[in-house]
Protein backbone atom coordinates (compact mmCIF):
# COMPACT_ATOMS: atom_id res chain seq x y z
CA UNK A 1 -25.15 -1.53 54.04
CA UNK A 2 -24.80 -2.87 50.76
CA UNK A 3 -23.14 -0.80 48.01
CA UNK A 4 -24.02 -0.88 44.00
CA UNK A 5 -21.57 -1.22 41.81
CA UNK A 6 -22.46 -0.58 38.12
CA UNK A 7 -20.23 -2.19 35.50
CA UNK A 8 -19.94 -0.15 32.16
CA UNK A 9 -19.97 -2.39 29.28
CA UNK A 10 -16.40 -3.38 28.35
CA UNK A 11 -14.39 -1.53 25.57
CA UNK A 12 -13.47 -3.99 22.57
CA UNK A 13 -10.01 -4.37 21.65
CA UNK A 14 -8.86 -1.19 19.08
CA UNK A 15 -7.67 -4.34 16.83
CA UNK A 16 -8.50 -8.05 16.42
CA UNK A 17 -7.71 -10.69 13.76
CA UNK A 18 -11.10 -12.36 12.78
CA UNK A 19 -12.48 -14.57 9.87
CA UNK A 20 -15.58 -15.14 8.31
CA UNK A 21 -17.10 -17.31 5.36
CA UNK A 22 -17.99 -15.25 2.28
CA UNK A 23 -20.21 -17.17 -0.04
CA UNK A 24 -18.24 -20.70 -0.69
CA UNK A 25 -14.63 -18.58 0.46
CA UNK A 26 -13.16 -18.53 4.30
CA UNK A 27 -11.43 -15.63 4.68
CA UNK A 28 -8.88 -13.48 7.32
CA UNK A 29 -9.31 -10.28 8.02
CA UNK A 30 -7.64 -7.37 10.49
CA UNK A 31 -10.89 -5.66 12.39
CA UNK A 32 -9.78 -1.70 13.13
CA UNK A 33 -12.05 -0.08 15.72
CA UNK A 34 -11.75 3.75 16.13
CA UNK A 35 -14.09 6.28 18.04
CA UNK A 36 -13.07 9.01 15.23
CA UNK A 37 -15.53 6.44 12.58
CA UNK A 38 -18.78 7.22 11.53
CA UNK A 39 -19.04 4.40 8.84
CA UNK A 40 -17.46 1.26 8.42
CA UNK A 41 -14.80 0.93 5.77
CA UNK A 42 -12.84 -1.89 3.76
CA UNK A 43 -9.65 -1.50 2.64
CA UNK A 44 -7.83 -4.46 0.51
CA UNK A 45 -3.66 -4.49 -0.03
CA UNK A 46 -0.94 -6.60 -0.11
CA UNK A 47 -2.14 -7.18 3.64
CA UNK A 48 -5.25 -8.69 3.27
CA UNK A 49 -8.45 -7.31 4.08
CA UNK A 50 -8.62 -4.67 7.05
CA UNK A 51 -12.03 -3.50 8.30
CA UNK A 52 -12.57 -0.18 9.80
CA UNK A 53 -15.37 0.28 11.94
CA UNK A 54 -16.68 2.89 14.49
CA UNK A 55 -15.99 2.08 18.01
CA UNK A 56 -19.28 0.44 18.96
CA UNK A 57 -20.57 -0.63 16.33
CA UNK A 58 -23.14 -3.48 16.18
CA UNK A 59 -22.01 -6.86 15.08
CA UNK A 60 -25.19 -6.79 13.04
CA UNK A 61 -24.03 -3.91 10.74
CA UNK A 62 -21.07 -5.22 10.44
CA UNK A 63 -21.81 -8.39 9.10
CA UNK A 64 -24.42 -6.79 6.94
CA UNK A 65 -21.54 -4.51 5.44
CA UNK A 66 -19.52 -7.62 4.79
CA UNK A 67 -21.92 -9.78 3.38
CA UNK A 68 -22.99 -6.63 0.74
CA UNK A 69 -19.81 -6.11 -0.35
CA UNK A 70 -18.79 -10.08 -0.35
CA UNK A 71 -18.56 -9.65 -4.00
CA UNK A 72 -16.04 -6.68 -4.34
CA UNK A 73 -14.15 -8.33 -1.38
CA UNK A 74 -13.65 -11.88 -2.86
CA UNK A 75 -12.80 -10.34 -6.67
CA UNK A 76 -10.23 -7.98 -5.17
CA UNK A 77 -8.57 -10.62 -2.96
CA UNK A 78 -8.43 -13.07 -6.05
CA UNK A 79 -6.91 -10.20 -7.87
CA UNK A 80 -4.26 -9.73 -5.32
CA UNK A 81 -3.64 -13.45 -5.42
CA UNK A 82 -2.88 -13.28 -8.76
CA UNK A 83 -0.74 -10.53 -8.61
CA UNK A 84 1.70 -11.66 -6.28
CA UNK A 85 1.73 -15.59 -7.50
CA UNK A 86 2.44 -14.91 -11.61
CA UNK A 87 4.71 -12.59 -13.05
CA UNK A 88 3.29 -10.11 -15.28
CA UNK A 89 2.17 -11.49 -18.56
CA UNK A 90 2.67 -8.10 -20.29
CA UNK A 91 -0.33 -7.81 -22.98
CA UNK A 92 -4.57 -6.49 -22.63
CA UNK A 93 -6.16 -7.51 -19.44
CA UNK A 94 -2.70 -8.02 -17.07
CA UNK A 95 -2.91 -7.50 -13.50
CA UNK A 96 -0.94 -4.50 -12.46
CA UNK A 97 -0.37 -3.39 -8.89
CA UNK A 98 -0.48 0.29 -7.83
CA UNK A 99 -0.07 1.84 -4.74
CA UNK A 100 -1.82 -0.79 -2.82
CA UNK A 101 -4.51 -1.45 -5.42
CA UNK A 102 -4.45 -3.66 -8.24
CA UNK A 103 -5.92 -2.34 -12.01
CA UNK A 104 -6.41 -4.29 -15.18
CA UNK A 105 -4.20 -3.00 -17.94
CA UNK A 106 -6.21 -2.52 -21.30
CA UNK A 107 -4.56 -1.90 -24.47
CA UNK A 108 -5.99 -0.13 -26.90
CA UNK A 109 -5.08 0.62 -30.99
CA UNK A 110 -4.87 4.17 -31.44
CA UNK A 111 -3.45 5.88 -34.11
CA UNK A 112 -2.00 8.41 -32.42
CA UNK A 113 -0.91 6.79 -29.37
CA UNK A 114 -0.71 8.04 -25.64
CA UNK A 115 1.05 7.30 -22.63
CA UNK A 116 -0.69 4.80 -19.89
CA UNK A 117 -3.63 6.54 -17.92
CA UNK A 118 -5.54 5.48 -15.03
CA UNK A 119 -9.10 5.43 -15.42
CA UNK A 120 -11.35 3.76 -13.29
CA UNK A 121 -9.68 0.45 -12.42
CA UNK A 122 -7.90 -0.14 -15.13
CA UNK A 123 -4.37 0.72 -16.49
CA UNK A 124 -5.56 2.44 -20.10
CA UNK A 125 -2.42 2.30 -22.86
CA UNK A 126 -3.32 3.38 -26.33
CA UNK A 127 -0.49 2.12 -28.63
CA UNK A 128 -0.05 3.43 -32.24
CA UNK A 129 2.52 0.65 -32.96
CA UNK A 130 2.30 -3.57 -32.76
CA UNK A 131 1.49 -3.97 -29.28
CA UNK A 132 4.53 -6.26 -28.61
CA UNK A 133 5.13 -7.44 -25.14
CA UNK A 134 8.63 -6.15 -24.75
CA UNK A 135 6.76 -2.70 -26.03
CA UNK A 136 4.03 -2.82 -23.22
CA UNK A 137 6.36 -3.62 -20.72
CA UNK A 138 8.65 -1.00 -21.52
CA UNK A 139 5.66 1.69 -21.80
CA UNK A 140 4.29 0.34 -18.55
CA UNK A 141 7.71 1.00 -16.58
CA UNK A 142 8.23 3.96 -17.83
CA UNK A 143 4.83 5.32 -16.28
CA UNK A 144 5.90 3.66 -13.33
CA UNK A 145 8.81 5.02 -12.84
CA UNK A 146 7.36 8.65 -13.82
CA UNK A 147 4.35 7.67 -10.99
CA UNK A 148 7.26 6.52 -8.53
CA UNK A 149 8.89 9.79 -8.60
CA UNK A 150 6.19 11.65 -7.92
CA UNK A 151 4.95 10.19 -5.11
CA UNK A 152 8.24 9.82 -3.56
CA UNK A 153 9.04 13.68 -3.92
CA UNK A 154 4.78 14.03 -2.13
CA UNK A 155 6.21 12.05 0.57
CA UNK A 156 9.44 13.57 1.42
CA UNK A 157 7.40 16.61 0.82
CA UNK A 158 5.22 15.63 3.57
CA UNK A 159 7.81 13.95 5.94
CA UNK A 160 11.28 15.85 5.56
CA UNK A 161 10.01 18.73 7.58
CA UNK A 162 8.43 16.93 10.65
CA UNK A 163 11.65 15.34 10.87
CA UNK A 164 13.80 18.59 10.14
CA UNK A 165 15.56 17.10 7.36
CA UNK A 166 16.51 18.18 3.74
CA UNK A 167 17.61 15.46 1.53
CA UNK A 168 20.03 16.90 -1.46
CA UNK A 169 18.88 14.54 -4.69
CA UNK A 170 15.54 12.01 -4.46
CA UNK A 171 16.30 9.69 -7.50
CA UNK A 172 14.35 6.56 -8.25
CA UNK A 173 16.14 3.28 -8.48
CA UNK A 174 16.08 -0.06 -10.24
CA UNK A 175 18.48 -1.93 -7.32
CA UNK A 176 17.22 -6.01 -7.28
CA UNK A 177 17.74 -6.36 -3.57
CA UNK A 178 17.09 -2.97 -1.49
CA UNK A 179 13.52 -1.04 -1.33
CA UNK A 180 15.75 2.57 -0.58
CA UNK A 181 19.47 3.71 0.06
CA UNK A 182 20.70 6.96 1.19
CA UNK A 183 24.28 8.21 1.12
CA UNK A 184 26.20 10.85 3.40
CA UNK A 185 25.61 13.04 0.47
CA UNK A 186 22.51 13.61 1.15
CA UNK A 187 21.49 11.25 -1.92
CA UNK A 188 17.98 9.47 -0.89
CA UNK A 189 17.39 6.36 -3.68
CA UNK A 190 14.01 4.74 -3.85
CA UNK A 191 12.99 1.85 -5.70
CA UNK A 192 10.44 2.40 -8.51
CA UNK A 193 8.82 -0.76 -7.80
CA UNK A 194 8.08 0.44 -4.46
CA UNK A 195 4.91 2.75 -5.98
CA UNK A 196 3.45 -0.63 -6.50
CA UNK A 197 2.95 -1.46 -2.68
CA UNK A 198 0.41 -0.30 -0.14
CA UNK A 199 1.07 3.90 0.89
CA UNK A 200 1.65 2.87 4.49
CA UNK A 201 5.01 0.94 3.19
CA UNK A 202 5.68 3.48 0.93
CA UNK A 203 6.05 5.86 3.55
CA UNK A 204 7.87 3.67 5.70
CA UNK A 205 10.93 2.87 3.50
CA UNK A 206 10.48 6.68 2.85
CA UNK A 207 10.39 7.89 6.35
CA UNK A 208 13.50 5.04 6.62
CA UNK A 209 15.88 6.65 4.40
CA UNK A 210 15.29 9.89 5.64
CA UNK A 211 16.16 9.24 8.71
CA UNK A 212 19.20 7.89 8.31
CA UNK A 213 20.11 12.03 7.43
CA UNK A 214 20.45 11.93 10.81
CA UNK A 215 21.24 8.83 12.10
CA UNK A 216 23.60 6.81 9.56
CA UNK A 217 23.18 3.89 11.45
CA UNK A 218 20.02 1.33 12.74
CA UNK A 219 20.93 2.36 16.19
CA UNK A 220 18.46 2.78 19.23
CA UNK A 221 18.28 6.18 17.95
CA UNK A 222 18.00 6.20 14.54
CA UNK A 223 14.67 4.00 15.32
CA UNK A 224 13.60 6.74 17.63
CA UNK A 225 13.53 9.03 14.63
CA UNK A 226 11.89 6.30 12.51
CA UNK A 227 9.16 6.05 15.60
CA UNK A 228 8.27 9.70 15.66
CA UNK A 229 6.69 9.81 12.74
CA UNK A 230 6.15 6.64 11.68
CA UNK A 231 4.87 4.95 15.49
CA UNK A 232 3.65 1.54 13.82
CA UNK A 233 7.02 1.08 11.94
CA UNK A 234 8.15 -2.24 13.61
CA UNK A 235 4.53 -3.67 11.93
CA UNK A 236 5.47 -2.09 8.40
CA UNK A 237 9.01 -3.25 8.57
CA UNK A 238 8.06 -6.91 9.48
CA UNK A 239 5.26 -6.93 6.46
CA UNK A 240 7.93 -5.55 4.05
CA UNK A 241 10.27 -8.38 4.63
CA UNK A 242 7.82 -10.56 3.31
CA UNK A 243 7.61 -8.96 0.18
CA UNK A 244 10.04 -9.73 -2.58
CA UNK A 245 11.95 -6.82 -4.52
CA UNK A 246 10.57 -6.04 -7.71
C-alpha cells in the first residue's frame, strides 16, 4: 500500500543578504523575516539597508515596496556615503549623523539665538552671532554631547537592572581611541560621538561597559553577561570595529 506524504512548503531563512537594481544604482541589502510583522519595513544606518518583512510575504510586495520607496532609499544611502567619506564641513546644509540617521544642519540668523533643534530631518541652529565655522562646530558639539548624555543615562536606565548592576558616575567622554571605559569605581565613560551611531551599537558598547561591573575582564564570562542581554553582540562588536572613533 502506498503511503502520501505531503510536503509543507519550506520556511525561508529568518535572514539573507540580497541585492537588487534601484533605478540606474545596484545595491546590498540585509532581508529580516519575522512572523511577529504585519508590514514590511526599511531601516537605513551605518549598516546599509535592512528590510523587514513578515514571514511569508510575497516576493511581489516586496519588490513593489522597494521599488516605491527607491527614491528615499537611494537619497538616504548617498547621504550616509557622504557622511562617513568627508569630514564635517561645519556651515548650512552639513551632513550630520544621529543615532543611526543622518539630518541636514540648517543655520538660521536669528536675533535672539537658540540652541540646535531637531525638526524634521534637519539639524535647526538659529545663531544671533557671525555664523563662523569654529562657532557652529562648537554649538553643534555641545548639543551632542547634551544628546549623548541623555541617551546614555535611557540606556543604563533600561539595561543596569536586567543585569543587576548599579554603575556609580555615567560621564560622557571625548577619548580618540575607545567607544566606553569603566573603572573599579564604578565610573562608566562613554564617548559622545557614540550618539552618532545606529541604537543597536549604542547599546552594545553600553551593555559592554556595564558588564564589566561584574566581570573586569573579556573572559568567557564576562561575554556571558554581555550575551544575556545583548544575544547578537558578536555581530555588533564586529560592525563597530569597522567604524572609526570620532
Amino acid at each position: 500500500m502506498m503511503s502520501l506524504l505531503t510536503r509543507s512548503k519550506p520556511v525561508p531563512p529568518a535572514v539573507e543578504q540580497r541585492s537588487l537594481q534601484l533605478s540606474d544604482k545596484h545595491i546590498s541589502y540585509t532581508l529580516k523575516r519575522s512572523s511577529k510583522r504585519r508590514s514590511i519595513g526599511l531601516r537605513i544606518d551605518e549598516r546599509g539597508l535592512t528590510v523587514s518583512m513578515p514571514l511569508r510575504a510575497s516576493e511581489q510586495w516586496l519588490q513593489s515596496v522597494l521599488q516605491d520607496k527607491a527614491g528615499w532609499v537611494l537619497d538616504t544611502l548617498e547621504s550616509w556615503e557622504v557622511a562617513k567619506a568627508a569630514p564635517v564641513i561645519w556651515q548650512d546644509g552639513a551632513a550630520i549623523p544621529f543615532r543611526g540617521e543622518v539630518f541636514t544642519l540648517r543655520v538660521v540668523p536669528d536675533l535672539f539665538g537658540a540652541p540646535p533643534r531637531l525638526q524634521g530631518e534637519s539639524l535647526i541652529l538659529q545663531m544671533n552671532r557671525a555664523a563662523t565655522e569654529h562657532r557652529i562646530e562648537k554649538l553643534v558639539s555641545q548639543w551632542y554631547r547634551e544628546q549623548a548624555l541623555q541617551v546614555f543615562e535611557e540606556c543604563v536606565e533600561h539595561f543596569a537592572p536586567l543585569m543587576g548592576v548599579s554603575p556609580r558616575v555615567i560621564r560622557v567622554s571625548s577619548a580618540r581611541t575607545q567607544w566606553g571605559s569603566c573603572s573599579a569605581r564604578g565610573v562608566v565613560s562613554l564617548n559622545w560621538h557614540l550618539v552618532k551611531l545606529s541604537l543597536p551599537l549604542i547599546d552594545y558598547v553600553v551593555i559592554h561597559e556595564l558588564a564589566h561591573l561584574k566581570e573586569m575582564n573579556h573572559s568567557p564570562a564576562f561575554w556571558q553577561v554581555v550575551e544575556s542581554v545583548c544575544p547578537d553582540y558578536l555581530a555588533l562588536r564586529k560592525e563597530l570595529r569597522g567604524i572609526r572613533v570620532g
